[in-house]
PDB file of N, CA and C in Angstrom:
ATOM      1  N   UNK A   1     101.590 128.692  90.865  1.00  0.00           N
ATOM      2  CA  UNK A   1     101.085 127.788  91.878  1.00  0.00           C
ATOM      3  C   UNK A   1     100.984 126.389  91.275  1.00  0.00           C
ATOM      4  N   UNK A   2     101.777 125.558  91.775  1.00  0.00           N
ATOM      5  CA  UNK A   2     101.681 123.910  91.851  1.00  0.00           C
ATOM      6  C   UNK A   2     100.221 123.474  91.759  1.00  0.00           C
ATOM      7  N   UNK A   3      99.471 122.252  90.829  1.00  0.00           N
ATOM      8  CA  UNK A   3      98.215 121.386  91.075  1.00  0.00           C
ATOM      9  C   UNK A   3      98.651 120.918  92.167  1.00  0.00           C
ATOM     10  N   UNK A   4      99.739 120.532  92.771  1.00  0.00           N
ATOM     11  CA  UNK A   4      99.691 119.175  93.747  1.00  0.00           C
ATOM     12  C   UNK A   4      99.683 120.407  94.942  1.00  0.00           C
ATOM     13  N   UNK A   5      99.288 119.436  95.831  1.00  0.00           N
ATOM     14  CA  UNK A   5      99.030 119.963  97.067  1.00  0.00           C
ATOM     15  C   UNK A   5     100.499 119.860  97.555  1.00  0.00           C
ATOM     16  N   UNK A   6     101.016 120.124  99.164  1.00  0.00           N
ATOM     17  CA  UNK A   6     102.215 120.292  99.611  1.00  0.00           C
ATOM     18  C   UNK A   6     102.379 118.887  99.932  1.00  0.00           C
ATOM     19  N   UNK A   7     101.657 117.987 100.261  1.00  0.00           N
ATOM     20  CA  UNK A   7     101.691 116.691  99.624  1.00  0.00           C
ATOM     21  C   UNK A   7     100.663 115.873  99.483  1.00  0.00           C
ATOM     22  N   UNK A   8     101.397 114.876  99.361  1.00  0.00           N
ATOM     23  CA  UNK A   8     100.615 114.311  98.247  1.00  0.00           C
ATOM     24  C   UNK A   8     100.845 112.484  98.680  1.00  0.00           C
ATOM     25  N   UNK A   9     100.114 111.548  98.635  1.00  0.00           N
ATOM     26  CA  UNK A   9     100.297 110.108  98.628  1.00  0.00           C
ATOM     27  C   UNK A   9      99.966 109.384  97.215  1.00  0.00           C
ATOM     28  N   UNK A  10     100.534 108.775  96.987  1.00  0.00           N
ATOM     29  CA  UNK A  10     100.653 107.641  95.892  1.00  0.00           C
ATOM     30  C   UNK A  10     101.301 106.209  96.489  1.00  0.00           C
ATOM     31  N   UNK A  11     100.598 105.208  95.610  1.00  0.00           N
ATOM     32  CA  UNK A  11     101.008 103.731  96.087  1.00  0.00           C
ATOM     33  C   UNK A  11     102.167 103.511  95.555  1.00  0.00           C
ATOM     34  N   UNK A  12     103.237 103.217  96.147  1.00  0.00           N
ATOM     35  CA  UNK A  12     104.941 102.770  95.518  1.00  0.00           C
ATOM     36  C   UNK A  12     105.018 101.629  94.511  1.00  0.00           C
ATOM     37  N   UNK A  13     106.039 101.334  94.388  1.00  0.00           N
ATOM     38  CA  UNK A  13     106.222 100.031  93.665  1.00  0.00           C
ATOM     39  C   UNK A  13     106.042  98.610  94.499  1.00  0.00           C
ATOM     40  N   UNK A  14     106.426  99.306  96.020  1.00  0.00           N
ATOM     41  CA  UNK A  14     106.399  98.041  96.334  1.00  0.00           C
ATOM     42  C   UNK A  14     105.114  97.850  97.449  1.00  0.00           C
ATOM     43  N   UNK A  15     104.005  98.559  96.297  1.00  0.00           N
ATOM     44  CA  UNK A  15     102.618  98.651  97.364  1.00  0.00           C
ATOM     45  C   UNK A  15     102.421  99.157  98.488  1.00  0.00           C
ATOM     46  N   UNK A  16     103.800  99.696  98.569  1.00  0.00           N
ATOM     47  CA  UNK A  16     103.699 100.281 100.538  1.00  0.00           C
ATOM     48  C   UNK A  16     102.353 101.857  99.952  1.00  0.00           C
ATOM     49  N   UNK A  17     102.556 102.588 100.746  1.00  0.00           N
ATOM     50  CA  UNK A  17     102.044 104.413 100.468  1.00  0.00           C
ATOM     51  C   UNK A  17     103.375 105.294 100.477  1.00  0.00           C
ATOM     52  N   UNK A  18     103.647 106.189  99.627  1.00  0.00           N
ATOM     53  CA  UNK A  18     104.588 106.800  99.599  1.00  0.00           C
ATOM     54  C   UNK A  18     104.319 108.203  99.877  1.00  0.00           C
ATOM     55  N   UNK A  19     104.527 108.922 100.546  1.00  0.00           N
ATOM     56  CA  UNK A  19     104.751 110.487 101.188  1.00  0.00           C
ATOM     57  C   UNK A  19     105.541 111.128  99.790  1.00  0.00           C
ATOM     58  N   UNK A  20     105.068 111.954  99.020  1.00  0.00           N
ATOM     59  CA  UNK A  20     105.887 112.982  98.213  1.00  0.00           C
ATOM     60  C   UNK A  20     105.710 114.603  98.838  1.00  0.00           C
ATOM     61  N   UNK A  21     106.758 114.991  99.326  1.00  0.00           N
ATOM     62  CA  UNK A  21     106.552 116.432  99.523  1.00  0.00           C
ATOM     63  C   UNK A  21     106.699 116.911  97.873  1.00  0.00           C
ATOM     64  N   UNK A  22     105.586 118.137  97.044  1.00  0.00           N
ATOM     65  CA  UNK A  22     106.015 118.324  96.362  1.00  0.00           C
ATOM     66  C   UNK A  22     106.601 119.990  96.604  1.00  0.00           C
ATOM     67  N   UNK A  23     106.518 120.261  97.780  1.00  0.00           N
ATOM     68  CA  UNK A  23     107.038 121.336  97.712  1.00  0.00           C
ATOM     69  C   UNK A  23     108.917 121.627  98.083  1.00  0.00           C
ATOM     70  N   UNK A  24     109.061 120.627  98.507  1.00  0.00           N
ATOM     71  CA  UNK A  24     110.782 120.359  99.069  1.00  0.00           C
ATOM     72  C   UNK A  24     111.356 119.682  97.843  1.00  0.00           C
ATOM     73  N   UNK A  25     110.727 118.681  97.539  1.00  0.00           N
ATOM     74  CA  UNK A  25     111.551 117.727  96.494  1.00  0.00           C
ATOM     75  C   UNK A  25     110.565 118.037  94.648  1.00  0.00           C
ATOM     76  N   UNK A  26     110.806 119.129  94.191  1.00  0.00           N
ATOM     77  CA  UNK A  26     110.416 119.465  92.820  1.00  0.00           C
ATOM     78  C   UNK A  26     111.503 118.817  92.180  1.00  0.00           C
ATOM     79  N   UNK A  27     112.568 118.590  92.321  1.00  0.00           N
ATOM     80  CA  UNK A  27     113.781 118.472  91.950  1.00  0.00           C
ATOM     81  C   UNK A  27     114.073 116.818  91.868  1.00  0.00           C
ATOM     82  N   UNK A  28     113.097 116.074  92.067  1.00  0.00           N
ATOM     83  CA  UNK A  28     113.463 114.088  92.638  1.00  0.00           C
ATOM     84  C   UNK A  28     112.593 114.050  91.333  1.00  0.00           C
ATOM     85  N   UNK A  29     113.831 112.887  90.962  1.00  0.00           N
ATOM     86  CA  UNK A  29     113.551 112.062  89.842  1.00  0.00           C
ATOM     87  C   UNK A  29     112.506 110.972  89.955  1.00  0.00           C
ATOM     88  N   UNK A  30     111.309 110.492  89.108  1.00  0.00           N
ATOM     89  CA  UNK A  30     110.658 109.559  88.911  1.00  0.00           C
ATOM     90  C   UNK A  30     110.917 108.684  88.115  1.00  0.00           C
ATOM     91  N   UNK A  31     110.847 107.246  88.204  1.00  0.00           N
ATOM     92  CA  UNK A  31     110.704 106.548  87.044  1.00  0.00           C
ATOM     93  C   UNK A  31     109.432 106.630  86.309  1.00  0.00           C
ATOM     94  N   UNK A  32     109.374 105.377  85.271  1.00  0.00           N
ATOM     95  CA  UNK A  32     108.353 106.030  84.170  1.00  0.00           C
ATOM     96  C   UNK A  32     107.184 105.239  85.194  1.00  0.00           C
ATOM     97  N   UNK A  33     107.625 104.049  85.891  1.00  0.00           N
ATOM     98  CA  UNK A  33     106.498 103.274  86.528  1.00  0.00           C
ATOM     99  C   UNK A  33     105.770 104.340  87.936  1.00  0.00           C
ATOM    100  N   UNK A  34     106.895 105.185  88.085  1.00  0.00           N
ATOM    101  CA  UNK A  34     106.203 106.200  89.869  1.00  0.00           C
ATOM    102  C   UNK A  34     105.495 107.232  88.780  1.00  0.00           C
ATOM    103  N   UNK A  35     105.638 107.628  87.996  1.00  0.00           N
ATOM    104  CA  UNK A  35     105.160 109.186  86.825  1.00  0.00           C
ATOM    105  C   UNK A  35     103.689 108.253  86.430  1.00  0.00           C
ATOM    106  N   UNK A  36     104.058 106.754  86.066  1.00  0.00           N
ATOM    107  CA  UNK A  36     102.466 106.384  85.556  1.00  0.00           C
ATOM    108  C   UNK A  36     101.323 106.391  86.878  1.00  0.00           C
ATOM    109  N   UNK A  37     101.794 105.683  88.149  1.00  0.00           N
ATOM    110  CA  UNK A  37     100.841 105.578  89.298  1.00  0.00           C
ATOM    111  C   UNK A  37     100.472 106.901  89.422  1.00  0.00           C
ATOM    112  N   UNK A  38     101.517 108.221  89.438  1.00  0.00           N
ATOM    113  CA  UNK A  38     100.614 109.501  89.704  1.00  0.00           C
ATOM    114  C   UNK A  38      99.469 109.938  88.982  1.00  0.00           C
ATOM    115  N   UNK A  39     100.066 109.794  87.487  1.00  0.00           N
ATOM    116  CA  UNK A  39      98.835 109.870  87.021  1.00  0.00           C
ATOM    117  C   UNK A  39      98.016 108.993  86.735  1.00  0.00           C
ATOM    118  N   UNK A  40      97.992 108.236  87.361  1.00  0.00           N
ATOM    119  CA  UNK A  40      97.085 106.990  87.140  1.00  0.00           C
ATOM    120  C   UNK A  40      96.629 106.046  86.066  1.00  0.00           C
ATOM    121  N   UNK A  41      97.508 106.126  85.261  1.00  0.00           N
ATOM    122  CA  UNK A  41      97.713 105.416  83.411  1.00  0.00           C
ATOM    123  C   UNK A  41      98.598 104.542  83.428  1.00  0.00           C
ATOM    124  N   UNK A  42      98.540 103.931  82.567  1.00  0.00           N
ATOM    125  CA  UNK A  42      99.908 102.890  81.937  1.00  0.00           C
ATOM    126  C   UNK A  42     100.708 103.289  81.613  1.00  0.00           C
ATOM    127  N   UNK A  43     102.236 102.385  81.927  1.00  0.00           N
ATOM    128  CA  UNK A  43     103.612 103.082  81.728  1.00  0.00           C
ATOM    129  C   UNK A  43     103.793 103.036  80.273  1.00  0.00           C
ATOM    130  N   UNK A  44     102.830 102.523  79.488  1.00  0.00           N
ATOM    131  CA  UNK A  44     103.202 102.833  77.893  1.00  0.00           C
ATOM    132  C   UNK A  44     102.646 104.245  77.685  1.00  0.00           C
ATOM    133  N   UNK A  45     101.503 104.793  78.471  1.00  0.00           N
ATOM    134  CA  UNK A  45     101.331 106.311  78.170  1.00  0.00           C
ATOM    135  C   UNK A  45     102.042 107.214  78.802  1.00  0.00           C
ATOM    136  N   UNK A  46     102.831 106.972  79.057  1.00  0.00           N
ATOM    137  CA  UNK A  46     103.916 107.693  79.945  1.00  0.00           C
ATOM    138  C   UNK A  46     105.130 108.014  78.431  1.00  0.00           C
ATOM    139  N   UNK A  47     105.389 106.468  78.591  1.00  0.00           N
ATOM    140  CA  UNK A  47     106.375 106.202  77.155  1.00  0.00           C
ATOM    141  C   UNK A  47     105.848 107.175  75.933  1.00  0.00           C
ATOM    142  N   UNK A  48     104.551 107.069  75.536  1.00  0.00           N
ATOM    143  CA  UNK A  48     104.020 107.560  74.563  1.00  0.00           C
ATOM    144  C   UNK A  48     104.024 109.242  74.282  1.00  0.00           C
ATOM    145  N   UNK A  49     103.875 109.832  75.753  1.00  0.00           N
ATOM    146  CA  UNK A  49     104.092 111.268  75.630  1.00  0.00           C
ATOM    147  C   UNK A  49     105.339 111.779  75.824  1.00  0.00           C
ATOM    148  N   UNK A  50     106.713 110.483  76.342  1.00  0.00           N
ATOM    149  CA  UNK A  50     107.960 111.110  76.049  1.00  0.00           C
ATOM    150  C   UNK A  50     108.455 111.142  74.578  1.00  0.00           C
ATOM    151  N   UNK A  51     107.740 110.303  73.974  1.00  0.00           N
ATOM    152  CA  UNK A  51     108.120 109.937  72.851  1.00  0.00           C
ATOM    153  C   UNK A  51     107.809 111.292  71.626  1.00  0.00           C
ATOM    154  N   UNK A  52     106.256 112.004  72.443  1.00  0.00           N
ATOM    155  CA  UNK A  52     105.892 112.864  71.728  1.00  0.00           C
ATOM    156  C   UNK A  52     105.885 114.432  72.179  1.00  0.00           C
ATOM    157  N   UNK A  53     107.365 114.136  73.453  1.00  0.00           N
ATOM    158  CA  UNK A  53     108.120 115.274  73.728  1.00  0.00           C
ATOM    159  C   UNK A  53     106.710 116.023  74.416  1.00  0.00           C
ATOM    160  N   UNK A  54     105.815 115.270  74.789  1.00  0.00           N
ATOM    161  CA  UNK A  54     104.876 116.223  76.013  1.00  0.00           C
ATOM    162  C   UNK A  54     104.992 116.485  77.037  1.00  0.00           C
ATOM    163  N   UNK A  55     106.137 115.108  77.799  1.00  0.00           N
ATOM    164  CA  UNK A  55     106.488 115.148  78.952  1.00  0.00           C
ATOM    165  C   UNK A  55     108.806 115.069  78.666  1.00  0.00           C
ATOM    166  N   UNK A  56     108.880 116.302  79.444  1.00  0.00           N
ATOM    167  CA  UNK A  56     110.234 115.764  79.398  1.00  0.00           C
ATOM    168  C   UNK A  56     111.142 114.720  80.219  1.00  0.00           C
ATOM    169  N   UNK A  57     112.172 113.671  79.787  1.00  0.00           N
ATOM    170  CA  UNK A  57     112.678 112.993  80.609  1.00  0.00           C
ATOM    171  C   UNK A  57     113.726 112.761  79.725  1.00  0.00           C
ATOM    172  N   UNK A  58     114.761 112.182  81.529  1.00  0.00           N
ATOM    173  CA  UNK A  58     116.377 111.817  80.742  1.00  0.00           C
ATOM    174  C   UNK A  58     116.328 110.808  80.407  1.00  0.00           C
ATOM    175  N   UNK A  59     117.320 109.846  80.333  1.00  0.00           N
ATOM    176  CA  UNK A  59     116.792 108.989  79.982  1.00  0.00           C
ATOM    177  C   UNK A  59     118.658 108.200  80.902  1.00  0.00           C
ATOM    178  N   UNK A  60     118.891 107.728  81.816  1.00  0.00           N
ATOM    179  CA  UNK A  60     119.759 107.169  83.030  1.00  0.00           C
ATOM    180  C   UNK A  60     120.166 106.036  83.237  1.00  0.00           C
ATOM    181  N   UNK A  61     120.300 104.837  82.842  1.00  0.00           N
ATOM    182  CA  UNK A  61     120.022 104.517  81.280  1.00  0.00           C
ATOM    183  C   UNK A  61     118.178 104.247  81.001  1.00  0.00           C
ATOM    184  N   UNK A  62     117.261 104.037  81.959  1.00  0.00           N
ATOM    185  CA  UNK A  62     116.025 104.463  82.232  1.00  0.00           C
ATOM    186  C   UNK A  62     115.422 105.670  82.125  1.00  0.00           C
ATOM    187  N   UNK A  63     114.342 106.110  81.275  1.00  0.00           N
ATOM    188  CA  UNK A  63     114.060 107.227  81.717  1.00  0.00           C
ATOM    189  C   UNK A  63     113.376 107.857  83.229  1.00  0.00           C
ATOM    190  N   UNK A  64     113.754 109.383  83.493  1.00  0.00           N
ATOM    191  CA  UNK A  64     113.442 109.261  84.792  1.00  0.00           C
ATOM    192  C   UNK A  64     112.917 110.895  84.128  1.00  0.00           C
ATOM    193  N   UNK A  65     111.633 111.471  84.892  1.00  0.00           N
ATOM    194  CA  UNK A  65     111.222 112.163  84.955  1.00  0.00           C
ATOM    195  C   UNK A  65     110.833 113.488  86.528  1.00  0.00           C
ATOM    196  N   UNK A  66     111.696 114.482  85.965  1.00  0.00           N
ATOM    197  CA  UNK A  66     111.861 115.695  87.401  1.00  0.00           C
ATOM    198  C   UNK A  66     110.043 116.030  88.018  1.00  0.00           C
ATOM    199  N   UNK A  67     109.560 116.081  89.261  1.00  0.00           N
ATOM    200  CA  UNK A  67     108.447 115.810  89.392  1.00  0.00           C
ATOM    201  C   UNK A  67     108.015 117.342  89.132  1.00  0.00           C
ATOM    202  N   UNK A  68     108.483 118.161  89.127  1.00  0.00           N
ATOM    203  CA  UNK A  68     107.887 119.551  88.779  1.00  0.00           C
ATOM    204  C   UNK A  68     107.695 119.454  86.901  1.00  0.00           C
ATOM    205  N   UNK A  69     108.347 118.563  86.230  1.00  0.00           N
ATOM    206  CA  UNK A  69     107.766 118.614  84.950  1.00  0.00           C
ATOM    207  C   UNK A  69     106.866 117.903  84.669  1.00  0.00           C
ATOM    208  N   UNK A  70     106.368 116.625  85.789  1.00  0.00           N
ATOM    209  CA  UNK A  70     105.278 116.037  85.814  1.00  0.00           C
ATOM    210  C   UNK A  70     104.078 116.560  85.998  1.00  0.00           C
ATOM    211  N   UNK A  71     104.629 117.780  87.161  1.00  0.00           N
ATOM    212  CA  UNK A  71     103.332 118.757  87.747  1.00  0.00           C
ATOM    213  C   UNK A  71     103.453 119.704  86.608  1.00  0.00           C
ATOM    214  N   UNK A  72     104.051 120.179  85.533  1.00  0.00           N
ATOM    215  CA  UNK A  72     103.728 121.218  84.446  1.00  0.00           C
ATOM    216  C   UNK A  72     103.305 120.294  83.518  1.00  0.00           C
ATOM    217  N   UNK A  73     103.268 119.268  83.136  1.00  0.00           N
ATOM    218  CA  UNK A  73     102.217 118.440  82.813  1.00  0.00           C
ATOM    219  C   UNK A  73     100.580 118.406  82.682  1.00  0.00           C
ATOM    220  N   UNK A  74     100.913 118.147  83.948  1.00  0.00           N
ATOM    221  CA  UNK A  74      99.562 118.134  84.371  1.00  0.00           C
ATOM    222  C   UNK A  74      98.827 119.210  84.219  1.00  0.00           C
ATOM    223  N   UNK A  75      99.420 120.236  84.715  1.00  0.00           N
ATOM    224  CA  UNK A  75      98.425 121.721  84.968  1.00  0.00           C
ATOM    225  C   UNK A  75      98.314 122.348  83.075  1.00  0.00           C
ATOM    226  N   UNK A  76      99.187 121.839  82.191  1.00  0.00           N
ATOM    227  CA  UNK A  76      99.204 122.951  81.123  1.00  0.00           C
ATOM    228  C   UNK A  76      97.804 121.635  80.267  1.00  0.00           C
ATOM    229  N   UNK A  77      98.419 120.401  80.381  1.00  0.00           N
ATOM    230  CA  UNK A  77      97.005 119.760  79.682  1.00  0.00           C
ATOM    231  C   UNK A  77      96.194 119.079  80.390  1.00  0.00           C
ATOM    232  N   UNK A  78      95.361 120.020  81.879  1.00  0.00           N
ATOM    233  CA  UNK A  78      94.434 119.802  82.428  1.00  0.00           C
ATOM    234  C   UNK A  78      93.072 119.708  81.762  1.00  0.00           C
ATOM    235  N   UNK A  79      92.488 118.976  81.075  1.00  0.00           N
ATOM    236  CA  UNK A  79      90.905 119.028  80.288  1.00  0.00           C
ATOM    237  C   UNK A  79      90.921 118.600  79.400  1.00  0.00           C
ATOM    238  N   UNK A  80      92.781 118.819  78.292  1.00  0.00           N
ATOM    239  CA  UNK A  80      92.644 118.353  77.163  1.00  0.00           C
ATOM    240  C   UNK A  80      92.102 116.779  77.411  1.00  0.00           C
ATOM    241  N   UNK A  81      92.118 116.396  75.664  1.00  0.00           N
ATOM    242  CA  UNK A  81      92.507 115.076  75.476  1.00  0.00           C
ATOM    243  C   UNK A  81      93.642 114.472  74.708  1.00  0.00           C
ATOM    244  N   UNK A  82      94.118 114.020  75.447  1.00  0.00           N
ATOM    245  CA  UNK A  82      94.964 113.169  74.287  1.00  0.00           C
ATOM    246  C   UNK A  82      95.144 112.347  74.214  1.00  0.00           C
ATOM    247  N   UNK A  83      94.278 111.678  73.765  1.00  0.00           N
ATOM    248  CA  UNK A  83      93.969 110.156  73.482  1.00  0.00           C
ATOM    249  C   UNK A  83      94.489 110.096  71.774  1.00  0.00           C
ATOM    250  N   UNK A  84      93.631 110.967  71.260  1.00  0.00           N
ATOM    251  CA  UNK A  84      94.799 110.612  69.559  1.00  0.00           C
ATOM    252  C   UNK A  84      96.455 110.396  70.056  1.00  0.00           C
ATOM    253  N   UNK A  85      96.995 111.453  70.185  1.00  0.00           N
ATOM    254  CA  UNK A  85      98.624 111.405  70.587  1.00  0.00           C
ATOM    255  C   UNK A  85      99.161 110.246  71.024  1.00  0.00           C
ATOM    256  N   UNK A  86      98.071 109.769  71.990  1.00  0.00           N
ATOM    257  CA  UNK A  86      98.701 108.230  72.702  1.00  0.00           C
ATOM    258  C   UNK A  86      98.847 107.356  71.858  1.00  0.00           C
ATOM    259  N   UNK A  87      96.884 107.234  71.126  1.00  0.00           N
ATOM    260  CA  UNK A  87      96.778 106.067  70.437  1.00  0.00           C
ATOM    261  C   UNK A  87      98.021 105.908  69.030  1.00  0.00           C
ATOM    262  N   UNK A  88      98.255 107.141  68.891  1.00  0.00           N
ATOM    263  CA  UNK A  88      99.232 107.239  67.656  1.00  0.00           C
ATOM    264  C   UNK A  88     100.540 106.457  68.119  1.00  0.00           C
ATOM    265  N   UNK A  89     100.940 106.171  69.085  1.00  0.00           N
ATOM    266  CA  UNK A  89     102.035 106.256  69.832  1.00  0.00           C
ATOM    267  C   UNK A  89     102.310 104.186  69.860  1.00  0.00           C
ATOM    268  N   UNK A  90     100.901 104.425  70.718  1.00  0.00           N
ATOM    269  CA  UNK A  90     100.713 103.013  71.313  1.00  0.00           C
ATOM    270  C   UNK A  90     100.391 101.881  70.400  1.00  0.00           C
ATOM    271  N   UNK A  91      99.359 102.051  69.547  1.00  0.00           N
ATOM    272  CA  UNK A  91      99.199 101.247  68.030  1.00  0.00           C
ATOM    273  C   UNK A  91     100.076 100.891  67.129  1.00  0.00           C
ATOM    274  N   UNK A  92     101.726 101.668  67.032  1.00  0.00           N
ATOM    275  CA  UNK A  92     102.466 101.194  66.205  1.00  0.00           C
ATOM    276  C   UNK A  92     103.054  99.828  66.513  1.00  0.00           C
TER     277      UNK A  92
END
């Protein structure tokens, strides 16, 4: 079972509201800037956990991230922290 509900709203890039079905489209690519608004962080912590292979992404020549690995994300490090991992990431 999916965290996200069958959908879901997030603010776009271009401030509009965006409709994500996550149950039709598991399969639609995110950029790193739509993957940061979901989870609500900076696109350098986005950067920071591809970097440390937590989150997978291609890379198109952008990286773009599949939203069902965003949602296995989420659900496998629900509580952790990882704030070391980032800061390791982000400080260099």
């Amino acid at each position: 079972m999916t965290r996200f509900k069958a959908e879901r709203k997030f603010t776009g890039i271009n401030g509009g509201i965006v409709n994500i079905n996550y149950v039709e489209r598991q399969e639609e690519l995110l950029t790193v800037e739509e993957a940061s608004k979901v989870c609500k962080c900076n696109v350098n912590t986005i950067y920071a956990l591809i970097r440390q292979k937590k989150i997978r992404a291609m890379q198109l020549p952008s990286y773009r991230i599949r939203v069902k690995e965003l949602d296995r994300f989420i659900r496998d490090n629900e509580g952790e922290d990882l704030g070391d991992i980032i800061r390791a990431y982000t400080t260099k």
